[in-house]
N, C-alpha and C. Protein backbone atom coordinates (compact mmCIF):
# COMPACT_ATOMS: atom_id res chain seq x y z
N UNK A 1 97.26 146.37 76.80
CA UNK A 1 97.67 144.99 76.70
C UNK A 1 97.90 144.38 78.07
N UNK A 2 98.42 145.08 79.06
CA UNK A 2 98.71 144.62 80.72
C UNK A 2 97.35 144.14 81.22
N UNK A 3 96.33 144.78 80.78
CA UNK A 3 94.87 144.31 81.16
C UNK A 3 94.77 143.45 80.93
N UNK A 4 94.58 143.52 79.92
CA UNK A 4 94.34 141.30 78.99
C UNK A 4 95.08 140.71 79.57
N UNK A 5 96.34 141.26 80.27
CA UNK A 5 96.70 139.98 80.68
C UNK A 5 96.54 139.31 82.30
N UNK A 6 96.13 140.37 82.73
CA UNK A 6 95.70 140.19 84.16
C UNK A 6 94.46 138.95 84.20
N UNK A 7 93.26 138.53 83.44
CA UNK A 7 92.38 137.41 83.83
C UNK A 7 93.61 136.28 83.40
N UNK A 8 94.34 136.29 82.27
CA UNK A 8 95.24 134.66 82.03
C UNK A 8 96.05 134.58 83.19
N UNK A 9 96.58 135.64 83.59
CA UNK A 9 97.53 135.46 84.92
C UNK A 9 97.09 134.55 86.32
N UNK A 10 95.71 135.23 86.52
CA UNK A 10 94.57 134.80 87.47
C UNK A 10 94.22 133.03 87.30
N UNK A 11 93.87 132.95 85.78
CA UNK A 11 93.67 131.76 85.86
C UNK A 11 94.68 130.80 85.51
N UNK A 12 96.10 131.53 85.25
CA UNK A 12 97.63 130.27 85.43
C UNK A 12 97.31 130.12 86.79
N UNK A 13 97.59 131.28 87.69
CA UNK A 13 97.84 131.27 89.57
C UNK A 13 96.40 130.08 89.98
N UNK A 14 95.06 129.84 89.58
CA UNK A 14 94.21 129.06 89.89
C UNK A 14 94.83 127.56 89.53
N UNK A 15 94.92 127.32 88.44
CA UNK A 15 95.33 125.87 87.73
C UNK A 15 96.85 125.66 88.30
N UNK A 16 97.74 126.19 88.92
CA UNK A 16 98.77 125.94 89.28
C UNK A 16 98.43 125.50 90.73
N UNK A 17 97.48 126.59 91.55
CA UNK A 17 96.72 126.37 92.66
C UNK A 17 96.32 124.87 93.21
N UNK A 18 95.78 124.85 91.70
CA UNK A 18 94.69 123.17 91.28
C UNK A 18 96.00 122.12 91.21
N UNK A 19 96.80 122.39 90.42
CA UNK A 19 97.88 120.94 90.64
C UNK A 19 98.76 120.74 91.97
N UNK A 20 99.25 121.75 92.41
CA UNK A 20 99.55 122.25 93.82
C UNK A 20 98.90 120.98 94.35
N UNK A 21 97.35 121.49 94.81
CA UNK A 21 96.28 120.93 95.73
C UNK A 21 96.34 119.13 95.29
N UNK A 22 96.64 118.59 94.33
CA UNK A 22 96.35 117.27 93.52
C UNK A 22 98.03 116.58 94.58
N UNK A 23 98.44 117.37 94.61
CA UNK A 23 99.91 116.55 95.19
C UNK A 23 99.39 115.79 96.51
N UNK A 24 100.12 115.27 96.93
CA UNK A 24 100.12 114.69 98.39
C UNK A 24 100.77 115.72 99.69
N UNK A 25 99.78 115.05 100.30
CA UNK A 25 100.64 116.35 101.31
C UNK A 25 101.98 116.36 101.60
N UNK A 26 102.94 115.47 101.64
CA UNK A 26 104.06 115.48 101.78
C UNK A 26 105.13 116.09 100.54
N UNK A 27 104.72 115.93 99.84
CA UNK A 27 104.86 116.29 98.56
C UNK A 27 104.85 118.02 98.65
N UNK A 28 103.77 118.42 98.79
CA UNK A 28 103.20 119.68 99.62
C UNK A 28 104.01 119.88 100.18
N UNK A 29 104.28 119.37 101.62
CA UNK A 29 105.33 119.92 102.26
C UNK A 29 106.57 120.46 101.93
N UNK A 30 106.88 119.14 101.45
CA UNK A 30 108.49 119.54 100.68
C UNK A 30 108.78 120.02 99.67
N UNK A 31 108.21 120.71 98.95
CA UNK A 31 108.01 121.70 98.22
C UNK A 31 107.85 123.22 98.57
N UNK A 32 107.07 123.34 99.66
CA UNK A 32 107.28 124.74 100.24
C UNK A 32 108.09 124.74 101.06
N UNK A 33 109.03 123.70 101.41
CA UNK A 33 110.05 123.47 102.37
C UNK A 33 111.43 123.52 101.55
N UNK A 34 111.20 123.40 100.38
CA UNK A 34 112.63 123.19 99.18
C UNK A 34 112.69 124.85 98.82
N UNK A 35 111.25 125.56 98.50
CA UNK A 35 111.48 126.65 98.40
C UNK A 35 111.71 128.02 99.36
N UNK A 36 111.91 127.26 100.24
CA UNK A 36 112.07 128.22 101.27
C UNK A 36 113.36 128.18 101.27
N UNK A 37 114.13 127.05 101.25
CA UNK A 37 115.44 126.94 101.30
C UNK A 37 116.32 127.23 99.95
N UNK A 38 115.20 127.25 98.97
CA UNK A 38 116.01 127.63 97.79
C UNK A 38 115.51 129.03 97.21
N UNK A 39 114.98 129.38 97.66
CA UNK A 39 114.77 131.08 97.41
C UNK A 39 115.33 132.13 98.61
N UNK A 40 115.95 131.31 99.57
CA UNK A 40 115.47 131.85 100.90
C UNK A 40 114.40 132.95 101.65
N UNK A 41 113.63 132.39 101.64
CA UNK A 41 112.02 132.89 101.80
C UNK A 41 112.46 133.18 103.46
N UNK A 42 112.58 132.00 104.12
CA UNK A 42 112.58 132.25 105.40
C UNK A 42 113.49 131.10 106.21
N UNK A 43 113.21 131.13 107.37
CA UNK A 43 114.32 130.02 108.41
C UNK A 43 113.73 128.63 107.98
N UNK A 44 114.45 128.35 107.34
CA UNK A 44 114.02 126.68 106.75
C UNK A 44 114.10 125.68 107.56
N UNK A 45 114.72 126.21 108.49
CA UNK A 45 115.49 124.78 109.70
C UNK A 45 114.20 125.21 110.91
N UNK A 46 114.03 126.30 111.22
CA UNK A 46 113.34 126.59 112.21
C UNK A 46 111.24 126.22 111.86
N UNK A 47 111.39 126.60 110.72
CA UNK A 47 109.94 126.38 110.18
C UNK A 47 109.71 125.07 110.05
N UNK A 48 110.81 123.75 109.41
CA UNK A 48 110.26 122.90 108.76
C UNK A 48 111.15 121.73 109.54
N UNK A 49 112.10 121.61 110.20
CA UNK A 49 112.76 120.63 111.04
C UNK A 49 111.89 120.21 112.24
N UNK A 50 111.68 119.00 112.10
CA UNK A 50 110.84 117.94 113.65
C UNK A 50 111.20 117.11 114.37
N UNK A 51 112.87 117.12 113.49
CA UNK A 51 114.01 116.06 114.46
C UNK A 51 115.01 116.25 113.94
N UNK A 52 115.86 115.27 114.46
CA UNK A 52 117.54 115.84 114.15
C UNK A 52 117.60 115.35 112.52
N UNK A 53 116.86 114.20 111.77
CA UNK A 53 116.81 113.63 110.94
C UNK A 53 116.31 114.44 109.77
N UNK A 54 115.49 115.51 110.17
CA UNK A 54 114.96 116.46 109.07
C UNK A 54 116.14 117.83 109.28
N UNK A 55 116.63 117.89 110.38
CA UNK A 55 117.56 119.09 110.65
C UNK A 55 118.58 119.27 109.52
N UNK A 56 119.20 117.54 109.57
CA UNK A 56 120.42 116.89 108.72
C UNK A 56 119.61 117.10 107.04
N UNK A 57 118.71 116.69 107.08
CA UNK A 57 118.07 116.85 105.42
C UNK A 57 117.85 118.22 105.23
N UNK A 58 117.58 118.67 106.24
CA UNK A 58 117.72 120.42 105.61
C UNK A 58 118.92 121.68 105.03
N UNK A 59 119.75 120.59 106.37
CA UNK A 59 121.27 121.62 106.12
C UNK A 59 121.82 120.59 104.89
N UNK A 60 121.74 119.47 104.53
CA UNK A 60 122.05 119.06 103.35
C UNK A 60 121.60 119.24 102.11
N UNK A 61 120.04 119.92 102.30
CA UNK A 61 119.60 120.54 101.05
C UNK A 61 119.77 122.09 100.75
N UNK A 62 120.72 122.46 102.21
CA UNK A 62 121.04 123.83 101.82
C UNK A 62 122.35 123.75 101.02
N UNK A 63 122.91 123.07 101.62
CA UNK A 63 124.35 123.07 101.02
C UNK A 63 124.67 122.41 99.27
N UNK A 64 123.61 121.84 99.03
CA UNK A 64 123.32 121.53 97.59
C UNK A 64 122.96 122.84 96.89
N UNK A 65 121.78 123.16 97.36
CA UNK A 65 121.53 124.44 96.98
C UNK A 65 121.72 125.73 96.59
N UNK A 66 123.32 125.46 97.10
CA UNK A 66 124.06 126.78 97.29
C UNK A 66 124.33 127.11 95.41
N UNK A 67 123.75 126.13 94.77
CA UNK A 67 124.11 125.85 93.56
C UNK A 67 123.36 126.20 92.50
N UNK A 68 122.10 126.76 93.00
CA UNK A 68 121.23 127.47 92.18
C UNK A 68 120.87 128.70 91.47
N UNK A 69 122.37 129.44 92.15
CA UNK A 69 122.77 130.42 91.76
C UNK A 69 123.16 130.47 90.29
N UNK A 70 124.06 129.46 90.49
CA UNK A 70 125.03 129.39 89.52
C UNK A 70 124.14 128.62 88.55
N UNK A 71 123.59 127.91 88.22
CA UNK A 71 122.43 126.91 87.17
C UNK A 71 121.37 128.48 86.94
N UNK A 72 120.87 129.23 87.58
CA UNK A 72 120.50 130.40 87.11
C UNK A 72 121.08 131.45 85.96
N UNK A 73 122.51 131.45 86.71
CA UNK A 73 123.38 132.33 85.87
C UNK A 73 123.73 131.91 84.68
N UNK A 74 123.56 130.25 84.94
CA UNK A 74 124.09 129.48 83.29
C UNK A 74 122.82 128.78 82.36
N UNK A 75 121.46 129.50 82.65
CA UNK A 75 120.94 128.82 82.20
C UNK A 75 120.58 129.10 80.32
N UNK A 76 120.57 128.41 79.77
CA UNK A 76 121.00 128.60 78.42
C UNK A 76 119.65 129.02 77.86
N UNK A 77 120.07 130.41 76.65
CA UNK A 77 118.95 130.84 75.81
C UNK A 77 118.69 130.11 74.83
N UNK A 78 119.27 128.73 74.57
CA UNK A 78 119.16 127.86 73.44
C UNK A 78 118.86 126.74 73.57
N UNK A 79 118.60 125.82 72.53
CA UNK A 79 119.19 124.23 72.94
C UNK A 79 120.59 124.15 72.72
N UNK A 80 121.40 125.14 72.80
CA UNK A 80 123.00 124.38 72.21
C UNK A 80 123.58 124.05 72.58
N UNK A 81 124.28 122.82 72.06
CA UNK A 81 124.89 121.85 73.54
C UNK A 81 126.15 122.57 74.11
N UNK A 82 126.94 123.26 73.99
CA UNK A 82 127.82 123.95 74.16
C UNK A 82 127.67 125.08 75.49
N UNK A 83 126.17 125.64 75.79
CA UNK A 83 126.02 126.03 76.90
C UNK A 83 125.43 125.01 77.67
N UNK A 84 125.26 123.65 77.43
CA UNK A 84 124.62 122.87 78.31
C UNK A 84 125.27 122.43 79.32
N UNK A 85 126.95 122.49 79.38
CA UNK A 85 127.72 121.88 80.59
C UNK A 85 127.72 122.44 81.86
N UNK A 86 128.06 123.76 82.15
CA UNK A 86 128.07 124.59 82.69
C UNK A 86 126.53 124.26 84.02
N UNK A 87 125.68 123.83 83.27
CA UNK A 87 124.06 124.96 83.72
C UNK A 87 123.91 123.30 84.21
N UNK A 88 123.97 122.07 82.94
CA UNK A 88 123.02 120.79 83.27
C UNK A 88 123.79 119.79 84.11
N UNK A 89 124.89 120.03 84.49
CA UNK A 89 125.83 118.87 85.52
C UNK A 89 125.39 119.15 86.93
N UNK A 90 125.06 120.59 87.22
CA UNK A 90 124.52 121.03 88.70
C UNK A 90 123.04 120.79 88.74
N UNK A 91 122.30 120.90 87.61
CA UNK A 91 120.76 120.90 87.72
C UNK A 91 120.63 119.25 88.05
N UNK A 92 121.02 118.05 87.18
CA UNK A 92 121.26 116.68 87.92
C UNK A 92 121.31 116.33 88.94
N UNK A 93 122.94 117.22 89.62
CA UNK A 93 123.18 116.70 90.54
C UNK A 93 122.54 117.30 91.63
N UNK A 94 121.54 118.33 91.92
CA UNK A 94 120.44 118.74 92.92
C UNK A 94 118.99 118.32 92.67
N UNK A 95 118.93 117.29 90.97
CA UNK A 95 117.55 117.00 90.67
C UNK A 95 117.83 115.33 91.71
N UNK A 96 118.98 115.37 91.51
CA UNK A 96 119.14 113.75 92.13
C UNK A 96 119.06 114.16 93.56
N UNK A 97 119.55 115.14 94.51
CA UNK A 97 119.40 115.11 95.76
C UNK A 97 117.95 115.28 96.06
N UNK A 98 116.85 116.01 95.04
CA UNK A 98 115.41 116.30 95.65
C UNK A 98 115.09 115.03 95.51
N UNK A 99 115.25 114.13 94.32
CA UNK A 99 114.90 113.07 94.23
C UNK A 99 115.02 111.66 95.22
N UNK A 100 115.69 112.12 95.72
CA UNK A 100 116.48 110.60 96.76
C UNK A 100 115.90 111.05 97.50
N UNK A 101 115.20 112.33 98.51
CA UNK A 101 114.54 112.32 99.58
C UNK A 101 113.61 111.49 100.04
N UNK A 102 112.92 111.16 98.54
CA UNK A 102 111.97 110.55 98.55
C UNK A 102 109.88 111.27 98.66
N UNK A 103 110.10 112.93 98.40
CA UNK A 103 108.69 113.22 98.52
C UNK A 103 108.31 113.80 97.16
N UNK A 104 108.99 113.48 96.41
CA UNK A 104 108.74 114.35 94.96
C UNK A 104 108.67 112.55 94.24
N UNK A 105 107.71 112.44 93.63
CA UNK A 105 107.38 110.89 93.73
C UNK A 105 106.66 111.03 91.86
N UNK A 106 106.91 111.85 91.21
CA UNK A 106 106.85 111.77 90.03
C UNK A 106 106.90 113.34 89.03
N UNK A 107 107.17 113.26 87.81
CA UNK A 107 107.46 114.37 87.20
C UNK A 107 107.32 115.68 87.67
N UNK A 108 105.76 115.19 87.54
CA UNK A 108 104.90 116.56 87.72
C UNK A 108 104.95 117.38 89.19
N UNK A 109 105.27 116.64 90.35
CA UNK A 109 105.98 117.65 91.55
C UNK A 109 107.58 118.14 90.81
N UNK A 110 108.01 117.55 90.18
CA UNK A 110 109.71 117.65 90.05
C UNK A 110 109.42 118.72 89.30
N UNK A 111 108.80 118.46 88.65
CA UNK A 111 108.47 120.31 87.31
C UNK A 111 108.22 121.18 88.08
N UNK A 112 107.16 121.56 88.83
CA UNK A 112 106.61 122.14 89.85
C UNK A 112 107.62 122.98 90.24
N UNK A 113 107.89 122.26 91.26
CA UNK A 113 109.03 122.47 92.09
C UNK A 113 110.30 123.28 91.03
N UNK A 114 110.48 122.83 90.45
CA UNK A 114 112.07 123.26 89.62
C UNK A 114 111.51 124.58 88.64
N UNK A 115 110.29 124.73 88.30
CA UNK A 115 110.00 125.87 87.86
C UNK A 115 109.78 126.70 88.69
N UNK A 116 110.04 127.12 89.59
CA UNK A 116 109.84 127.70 90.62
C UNK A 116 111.06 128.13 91.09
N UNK A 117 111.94 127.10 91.35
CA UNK A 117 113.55 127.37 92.11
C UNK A 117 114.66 127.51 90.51
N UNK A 118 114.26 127.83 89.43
CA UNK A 118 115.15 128.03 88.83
C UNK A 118 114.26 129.06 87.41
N UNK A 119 113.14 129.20 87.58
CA UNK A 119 112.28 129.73 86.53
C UNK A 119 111.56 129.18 85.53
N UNK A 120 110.81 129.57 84.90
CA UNK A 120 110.13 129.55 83.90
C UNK A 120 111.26 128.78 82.47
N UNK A 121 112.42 130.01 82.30
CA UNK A 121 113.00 129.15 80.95
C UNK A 121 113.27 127.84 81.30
N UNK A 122 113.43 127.10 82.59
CA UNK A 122 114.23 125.68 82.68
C UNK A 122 113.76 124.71 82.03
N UNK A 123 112.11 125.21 82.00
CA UNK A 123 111.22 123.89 80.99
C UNK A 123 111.62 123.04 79.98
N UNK A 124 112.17 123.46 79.21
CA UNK A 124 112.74 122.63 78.20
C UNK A 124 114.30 121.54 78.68
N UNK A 125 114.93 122.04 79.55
CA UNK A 125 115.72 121.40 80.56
C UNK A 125 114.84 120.13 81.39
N UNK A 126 113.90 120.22 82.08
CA UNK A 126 113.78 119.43 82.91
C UNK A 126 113.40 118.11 82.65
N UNK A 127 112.80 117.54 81.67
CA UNK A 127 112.76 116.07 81.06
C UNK A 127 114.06 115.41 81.23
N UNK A 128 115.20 116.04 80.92
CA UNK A 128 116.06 115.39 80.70
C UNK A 128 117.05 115.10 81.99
N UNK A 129 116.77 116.30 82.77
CA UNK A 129 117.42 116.53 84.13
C UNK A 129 116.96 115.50 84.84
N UNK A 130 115.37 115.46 84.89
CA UNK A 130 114.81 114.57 86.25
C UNK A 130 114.95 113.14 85.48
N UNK A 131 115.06 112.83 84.35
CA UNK A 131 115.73 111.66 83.68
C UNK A 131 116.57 110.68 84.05
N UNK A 132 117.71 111.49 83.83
CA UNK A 132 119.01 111.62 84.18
C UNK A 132 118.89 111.41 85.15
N UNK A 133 118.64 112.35 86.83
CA UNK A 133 118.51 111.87 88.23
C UNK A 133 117.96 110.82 88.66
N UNK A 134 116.88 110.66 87.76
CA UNK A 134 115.76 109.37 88.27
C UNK A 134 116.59 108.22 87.77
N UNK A 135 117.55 107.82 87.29
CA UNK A 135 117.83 106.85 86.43
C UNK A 135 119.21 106.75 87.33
N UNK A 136 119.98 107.73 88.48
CA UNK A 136 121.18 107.48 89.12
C UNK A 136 121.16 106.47 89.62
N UNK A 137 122.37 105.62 90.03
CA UNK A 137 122.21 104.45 91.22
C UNK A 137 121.91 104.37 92.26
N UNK A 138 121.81 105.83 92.95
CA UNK A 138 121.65 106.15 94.59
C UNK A 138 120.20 105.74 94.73
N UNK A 139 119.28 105.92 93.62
CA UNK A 139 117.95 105.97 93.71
C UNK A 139 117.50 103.92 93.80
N UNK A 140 116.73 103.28 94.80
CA UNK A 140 116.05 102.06 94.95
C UNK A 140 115.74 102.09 93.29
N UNK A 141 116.04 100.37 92.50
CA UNK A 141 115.46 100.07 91.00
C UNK A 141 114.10 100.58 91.14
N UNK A 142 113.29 100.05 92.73
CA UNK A 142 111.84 99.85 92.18
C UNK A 142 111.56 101.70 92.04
N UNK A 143 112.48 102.61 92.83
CA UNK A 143 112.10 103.88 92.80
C UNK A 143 112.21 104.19 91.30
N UNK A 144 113.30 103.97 90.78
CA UNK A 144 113.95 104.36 89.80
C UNK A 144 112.76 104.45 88.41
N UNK A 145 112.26 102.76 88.36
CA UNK A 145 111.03 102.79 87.94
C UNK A 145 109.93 103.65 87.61
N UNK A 146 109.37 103.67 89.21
CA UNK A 146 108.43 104.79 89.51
C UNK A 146 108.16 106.11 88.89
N UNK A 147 109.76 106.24 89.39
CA UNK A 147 109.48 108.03 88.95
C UNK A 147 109.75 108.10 87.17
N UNK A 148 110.53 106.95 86.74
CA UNK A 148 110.86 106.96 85.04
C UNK A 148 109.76 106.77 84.39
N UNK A 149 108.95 106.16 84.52
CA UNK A 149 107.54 105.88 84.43
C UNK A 149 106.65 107.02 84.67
N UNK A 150 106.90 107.63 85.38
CA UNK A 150 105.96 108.76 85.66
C UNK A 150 105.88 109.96 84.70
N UNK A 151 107.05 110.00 83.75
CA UNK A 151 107.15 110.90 83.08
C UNK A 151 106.07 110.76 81.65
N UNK A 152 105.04 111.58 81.24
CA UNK A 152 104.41 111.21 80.00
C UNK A 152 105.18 111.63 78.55
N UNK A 153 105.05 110.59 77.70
CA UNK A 153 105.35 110.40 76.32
C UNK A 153 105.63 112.34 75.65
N UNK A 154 104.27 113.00 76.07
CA UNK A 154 104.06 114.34 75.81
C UNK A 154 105.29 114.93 76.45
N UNK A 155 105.28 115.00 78.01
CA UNK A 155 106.28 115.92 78.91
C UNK A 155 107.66 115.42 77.75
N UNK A 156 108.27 114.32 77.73
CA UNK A 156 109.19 114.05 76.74
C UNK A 156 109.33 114.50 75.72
N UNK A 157 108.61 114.33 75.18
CA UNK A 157 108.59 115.32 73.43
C UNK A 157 107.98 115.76 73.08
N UNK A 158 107.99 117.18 74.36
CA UNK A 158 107.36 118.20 73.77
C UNK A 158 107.71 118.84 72.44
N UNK A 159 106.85 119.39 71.64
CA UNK A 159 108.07 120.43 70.86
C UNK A 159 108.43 121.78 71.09
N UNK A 160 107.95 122.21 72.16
CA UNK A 160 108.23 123.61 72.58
C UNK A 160 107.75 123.36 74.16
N UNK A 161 108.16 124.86 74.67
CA UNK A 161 107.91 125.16 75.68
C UNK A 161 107.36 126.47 76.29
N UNK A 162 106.93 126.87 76.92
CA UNK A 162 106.69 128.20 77.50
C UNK A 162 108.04 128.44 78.63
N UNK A 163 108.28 130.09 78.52
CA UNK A 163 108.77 130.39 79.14
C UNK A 163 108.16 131.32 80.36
N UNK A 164 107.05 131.39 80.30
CA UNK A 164 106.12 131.91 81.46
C UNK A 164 106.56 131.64 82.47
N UNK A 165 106.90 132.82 83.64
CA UNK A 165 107.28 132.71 84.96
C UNK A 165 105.75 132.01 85.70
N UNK A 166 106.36 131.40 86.53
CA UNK A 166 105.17 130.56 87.43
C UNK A 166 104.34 131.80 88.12
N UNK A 167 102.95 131.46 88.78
CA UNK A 167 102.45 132.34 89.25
C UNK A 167 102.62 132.44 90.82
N UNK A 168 102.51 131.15 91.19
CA UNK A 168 102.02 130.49 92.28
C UNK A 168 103.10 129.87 92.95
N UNK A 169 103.37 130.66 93.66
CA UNK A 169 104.24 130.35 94.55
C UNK A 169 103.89 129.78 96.34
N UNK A 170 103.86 128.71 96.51
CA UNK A 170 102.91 127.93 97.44
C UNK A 170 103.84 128.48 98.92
N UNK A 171 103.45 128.94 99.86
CA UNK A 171 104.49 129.41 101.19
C UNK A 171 103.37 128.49 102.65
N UNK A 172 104.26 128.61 103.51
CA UNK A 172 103.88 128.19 104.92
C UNK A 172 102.67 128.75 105.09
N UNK A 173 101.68 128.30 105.38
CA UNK A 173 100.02 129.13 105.87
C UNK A 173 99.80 128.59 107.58
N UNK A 174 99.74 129.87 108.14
CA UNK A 174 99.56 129.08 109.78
C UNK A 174 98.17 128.78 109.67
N UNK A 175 97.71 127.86 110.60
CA UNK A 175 96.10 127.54 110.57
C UNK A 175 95.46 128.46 111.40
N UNK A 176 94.42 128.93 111.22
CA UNK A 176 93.38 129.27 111.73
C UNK A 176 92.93 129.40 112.56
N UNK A 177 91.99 129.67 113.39
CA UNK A 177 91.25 129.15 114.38
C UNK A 177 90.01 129.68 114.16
N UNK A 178 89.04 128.78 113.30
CA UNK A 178 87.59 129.67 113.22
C UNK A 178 86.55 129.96 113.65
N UNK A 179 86.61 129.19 115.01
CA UNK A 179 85.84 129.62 116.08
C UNK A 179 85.52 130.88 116.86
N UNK A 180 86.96 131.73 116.59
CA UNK A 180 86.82 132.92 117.59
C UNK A 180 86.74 133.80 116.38
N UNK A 181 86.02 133.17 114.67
CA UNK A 181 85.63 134.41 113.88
C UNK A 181 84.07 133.84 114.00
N UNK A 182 83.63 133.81 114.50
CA UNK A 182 81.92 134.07 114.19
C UNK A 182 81.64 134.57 115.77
């Protein structure tokens, strides 16, 4: 059975690859820049800071972050609202800090991204999370819009979800130089 599942694995890691690639590059960026800081992969400040202005957005998205622990530890095996306090007041209030940055510019990076820094089960969580954030006051009306809008009718009501761990985990790639390979 591990066999069979090795080509679906291959082709989640491709199509995740494929929406990855569909983002914007900034988008891009800050995404392997959120997960560096929220998995701690590596020096987030040293890899991805280009001024004092990204320095400050970094150590402020660490210190949010510190919170993903805990939204891990509480994340609920149910819909029941009774484990929802605990897990969905912190997932908000760090869906609202990715959100106000301003590079996660509709659902489908916000899913991305959050399946990744919190897993596979959060899926059924995140409609309502990036909702909720997108809809705070901190966020510009016309943003607010944007990203509320961005969400499809489907992503909303779904009736299920997968709990499939992501494959594709997008990291820093140094460039190349392909001149001195031929």
């Amino acid at each position: 059975m591990g066999v069979q599942m090795r080509p679906a694995d291959g082709a989640m890691a491709l199509a995740e690859m494929k929406e990855f690639a569909g983002f914007p590059a900034a988008t891009q960026r800050y995404i392997r820049r959120a997960l560096d800081v929220g998995l701690g992969r590596t020096d987030a400040m040293a890899r991805w800071s280009r001024d004092v202005v990204e320095a400050a957005s970094i150590k402020a998205q660490a210190r949010i972050y510190c919170r993903l622990d805990h939204i891990r530890e509480h994340l609920p095996d149910d819909s029941g609202l009774d484990q929802m306090e605990p897990f969905f007041a912190p997932l908000v209030t760090i869906s609202a800090f990715d959100l106000g940055q301003g590079r996660l510019s509709n659902f489908a990076a916000y899913r991305f991204l959050y399946e990744r820094l919190v897993g596979g089960g959060v899926r059924p969580w995140l409609p309502g999370a990036f909702c909720a954030a997108a809809a705070l006051p901190h966020l510009h009306p016309e943003k607010r819009r944007t990203l509320l809008q961005s969400i499809s009718e489907a992503a909303a009501t779904a009736p299920g979800w997968s709990n499939r761990q992501p494959c594709f985990y997008p990291e820093w790639v140094d460039k190349v130089d392909t001149t001195l390979a031929n």
